[in-house]
N, C-alpha and C. Protein backbone atom coordinates (compact mmCIF):
# COMPACT_ATOMS: atom_id res chain seq x y z
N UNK A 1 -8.18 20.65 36.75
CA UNK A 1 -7.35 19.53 36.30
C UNK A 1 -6.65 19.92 34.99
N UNK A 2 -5.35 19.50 34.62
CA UNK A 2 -4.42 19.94 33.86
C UNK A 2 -4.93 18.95 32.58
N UNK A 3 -5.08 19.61 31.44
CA UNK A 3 -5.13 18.67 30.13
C UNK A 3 -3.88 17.72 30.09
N UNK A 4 -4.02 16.67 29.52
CA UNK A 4 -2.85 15.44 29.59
C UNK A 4 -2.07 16.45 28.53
N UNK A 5 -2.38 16.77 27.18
CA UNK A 5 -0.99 17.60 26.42
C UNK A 5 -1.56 18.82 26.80
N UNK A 6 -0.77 19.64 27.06
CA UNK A 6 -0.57 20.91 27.24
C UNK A 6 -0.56 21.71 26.10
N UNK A 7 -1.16 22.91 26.10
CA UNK A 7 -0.71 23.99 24.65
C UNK A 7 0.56 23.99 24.10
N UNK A 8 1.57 23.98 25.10
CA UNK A 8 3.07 23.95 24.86
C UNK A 8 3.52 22.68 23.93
N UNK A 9 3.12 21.78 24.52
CA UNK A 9 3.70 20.36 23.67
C UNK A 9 2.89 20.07 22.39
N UNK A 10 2.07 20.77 22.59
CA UNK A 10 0.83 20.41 21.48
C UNK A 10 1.78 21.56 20.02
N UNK A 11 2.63 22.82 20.79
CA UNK A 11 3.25 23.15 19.90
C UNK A 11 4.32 22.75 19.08
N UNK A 12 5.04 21.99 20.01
CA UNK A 12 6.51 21.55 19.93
C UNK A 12 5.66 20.51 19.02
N UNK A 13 5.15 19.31 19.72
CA UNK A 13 4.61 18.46 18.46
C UNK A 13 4.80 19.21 16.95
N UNK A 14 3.48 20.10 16.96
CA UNK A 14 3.22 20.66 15.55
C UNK A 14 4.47 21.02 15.05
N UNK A 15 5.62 21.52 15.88
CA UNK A 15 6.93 22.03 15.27
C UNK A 15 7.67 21.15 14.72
N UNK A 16 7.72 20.25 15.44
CA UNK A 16 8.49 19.05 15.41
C UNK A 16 8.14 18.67 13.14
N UNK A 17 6.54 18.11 13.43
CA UNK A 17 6.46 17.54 12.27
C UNK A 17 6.63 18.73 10.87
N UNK A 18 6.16 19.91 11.17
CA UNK A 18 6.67 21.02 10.58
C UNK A 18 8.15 20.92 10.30
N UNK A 19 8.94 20.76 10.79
CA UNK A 19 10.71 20.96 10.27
C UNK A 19 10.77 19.47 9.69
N UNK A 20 10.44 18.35 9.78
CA UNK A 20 10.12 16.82 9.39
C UNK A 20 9.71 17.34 7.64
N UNK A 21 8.72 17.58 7.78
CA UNK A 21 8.21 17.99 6.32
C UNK A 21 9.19 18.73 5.56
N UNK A 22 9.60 19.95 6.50
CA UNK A 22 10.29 20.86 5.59
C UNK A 22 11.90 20.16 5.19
N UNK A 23 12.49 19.68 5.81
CA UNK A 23 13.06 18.77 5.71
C UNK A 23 13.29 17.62 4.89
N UNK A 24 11.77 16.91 4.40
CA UNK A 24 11.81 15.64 3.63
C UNK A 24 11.85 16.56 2.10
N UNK A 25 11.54 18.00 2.49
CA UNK A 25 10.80 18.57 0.78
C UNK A 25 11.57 18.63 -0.38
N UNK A 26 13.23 18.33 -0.24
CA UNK A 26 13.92 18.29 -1.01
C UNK A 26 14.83 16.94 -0.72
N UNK A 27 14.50 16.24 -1.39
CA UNK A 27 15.28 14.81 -1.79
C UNK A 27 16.98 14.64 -1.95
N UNK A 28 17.45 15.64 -1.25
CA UNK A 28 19.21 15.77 -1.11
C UNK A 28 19.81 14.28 -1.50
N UNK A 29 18.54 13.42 -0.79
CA UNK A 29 19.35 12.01 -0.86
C UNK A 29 19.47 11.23 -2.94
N UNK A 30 18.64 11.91 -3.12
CA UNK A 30 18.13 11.46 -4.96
C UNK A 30 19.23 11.68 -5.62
N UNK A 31 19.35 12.98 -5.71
CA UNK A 31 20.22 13.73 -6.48
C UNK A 31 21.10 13.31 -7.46
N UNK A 32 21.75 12.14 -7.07
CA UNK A 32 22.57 11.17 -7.78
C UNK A 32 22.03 9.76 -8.91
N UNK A 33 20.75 9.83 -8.33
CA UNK A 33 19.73 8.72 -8.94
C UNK A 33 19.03 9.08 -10.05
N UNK A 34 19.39 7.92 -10.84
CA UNK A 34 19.44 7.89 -12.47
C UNK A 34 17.81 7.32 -12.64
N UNK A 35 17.48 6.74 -11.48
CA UNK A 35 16.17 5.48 -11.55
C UNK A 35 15.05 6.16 -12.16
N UNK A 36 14.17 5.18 -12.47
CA UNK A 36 12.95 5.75 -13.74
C UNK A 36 11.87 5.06 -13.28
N UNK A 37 10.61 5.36 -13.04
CA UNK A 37 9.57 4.63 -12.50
C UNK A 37 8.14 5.22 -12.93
N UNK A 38 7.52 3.87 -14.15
CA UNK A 38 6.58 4.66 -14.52
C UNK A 38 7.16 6.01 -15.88
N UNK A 39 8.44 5.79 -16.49
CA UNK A 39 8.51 6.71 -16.81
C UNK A 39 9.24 7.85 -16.38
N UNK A 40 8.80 8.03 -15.17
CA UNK A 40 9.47 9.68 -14.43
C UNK A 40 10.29 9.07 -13.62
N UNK A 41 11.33 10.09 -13.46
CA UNK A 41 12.53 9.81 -12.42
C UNK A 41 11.89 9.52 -10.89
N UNK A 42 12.69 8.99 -10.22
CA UNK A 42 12.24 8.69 -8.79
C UNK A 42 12.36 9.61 -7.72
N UNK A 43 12.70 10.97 -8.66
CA UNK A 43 12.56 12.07 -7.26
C UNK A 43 11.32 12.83 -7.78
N UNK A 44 10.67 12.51 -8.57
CA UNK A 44 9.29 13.24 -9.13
C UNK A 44 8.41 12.47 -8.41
N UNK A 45 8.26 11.42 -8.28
CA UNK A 45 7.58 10.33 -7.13
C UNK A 45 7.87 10.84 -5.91
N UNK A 46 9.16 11.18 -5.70
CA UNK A 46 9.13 11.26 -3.92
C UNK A 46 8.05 12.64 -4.19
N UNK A 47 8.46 13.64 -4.96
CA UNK A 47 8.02 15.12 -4.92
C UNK A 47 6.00 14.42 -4.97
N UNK A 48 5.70 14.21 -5.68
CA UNK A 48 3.99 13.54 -5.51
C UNK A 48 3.97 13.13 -4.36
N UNK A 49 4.34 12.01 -3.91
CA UNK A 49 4.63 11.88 -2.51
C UNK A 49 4.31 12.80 -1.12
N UNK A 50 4.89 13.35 -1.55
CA UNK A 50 5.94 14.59 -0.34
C UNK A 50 4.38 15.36 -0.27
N UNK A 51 4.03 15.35 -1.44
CA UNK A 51 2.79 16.53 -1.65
C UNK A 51 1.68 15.98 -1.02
N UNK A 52 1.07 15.19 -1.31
CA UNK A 52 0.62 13.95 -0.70
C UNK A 52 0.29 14.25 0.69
N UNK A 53 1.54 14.10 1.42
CA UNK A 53 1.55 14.08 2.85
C UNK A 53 1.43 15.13 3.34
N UNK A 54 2.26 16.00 2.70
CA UNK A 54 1.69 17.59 3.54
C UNK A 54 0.49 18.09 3.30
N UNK A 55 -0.26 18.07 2.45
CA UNK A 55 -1.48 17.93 2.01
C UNK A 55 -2.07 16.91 3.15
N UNK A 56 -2.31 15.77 3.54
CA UNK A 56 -3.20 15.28 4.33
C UNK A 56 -2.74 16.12 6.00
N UNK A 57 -1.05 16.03 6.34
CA UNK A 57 -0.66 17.12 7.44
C UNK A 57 -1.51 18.26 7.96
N UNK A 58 -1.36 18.54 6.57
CA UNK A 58 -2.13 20.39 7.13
C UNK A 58 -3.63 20.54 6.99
N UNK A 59 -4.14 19.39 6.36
CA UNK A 59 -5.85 18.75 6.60
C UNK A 59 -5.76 18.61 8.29
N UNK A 60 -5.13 17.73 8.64
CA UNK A 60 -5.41 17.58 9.93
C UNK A 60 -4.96 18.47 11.01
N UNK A 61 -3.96 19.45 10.58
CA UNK A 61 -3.76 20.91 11.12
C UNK A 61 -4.76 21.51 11.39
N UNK A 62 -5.38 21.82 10.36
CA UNK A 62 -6.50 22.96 10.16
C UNK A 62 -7.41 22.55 11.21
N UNK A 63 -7.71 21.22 10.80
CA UNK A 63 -8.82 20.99 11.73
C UNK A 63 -8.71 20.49 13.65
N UNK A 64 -7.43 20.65 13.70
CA UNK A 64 -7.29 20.03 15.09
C UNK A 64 -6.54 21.09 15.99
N UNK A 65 -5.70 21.98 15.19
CA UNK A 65 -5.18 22.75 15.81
C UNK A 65 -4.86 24.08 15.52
N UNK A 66 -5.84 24.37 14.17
CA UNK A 66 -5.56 25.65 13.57
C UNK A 66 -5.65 26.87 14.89
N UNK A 67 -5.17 27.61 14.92
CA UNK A 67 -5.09 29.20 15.76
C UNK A 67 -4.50 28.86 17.13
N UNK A 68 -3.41 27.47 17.19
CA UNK A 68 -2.61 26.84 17.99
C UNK A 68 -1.53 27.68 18.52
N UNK A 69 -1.16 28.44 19.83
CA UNK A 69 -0.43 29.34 20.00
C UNK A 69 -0.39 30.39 19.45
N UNK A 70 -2.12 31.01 19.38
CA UNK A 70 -2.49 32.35 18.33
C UNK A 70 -3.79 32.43 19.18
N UNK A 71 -4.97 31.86 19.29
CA UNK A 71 -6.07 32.14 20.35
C UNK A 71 -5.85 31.48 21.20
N UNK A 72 -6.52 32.25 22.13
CA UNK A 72 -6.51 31.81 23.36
C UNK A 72 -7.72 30.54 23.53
N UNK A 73 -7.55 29.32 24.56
CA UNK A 73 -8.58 28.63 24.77
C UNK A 73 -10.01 29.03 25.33
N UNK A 74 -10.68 28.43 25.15
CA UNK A 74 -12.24 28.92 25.81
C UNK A 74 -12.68 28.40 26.94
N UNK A 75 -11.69 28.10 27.65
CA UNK A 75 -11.62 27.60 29.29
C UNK A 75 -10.52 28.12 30.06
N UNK A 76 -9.93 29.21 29.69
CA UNK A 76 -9.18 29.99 30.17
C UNK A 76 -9.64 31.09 30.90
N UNK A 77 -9.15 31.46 32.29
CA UNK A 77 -10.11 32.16 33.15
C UNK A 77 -8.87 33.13 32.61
């Protein structure tokens, strides 16, 4: 019987949120923003932020899919 996600999609997933991240990591949209919060500008927040999330991301990487399209499964004849 076929696993419901497949190795393949299980990659594309991981790719998917991979270019998402890499993507959010620079605030293109800020750039122009004068705003102050707490003190620090509001792209130093997104940047804590940003860190934040990829940091919990690649927590749940490690543990769910680390060596994902690198070993082979252990039910593979």
């Amino acid at each position: 019987m076929q696993p419901i996600v497949t190795e393949r999609v299980r990659i594309a997933l991981w790719g998917t949120v991979a270019f998402v991240l890499i993507a959010l990591a620079v605030p293109w949209f800020m750039w122009r923003s004068d705003a102050v919060i707490a003190g620090l500008p509001v792209w130093i927040w997104w940047h804590v932020g940003w860190l934040g999330l990829a940091s919990v991301v690649f927590y749940v990487f490690t543990q769910r899919a680390w060596g994902l399209g690198v070993e082979r499964g252990e039910n593979r004849g």
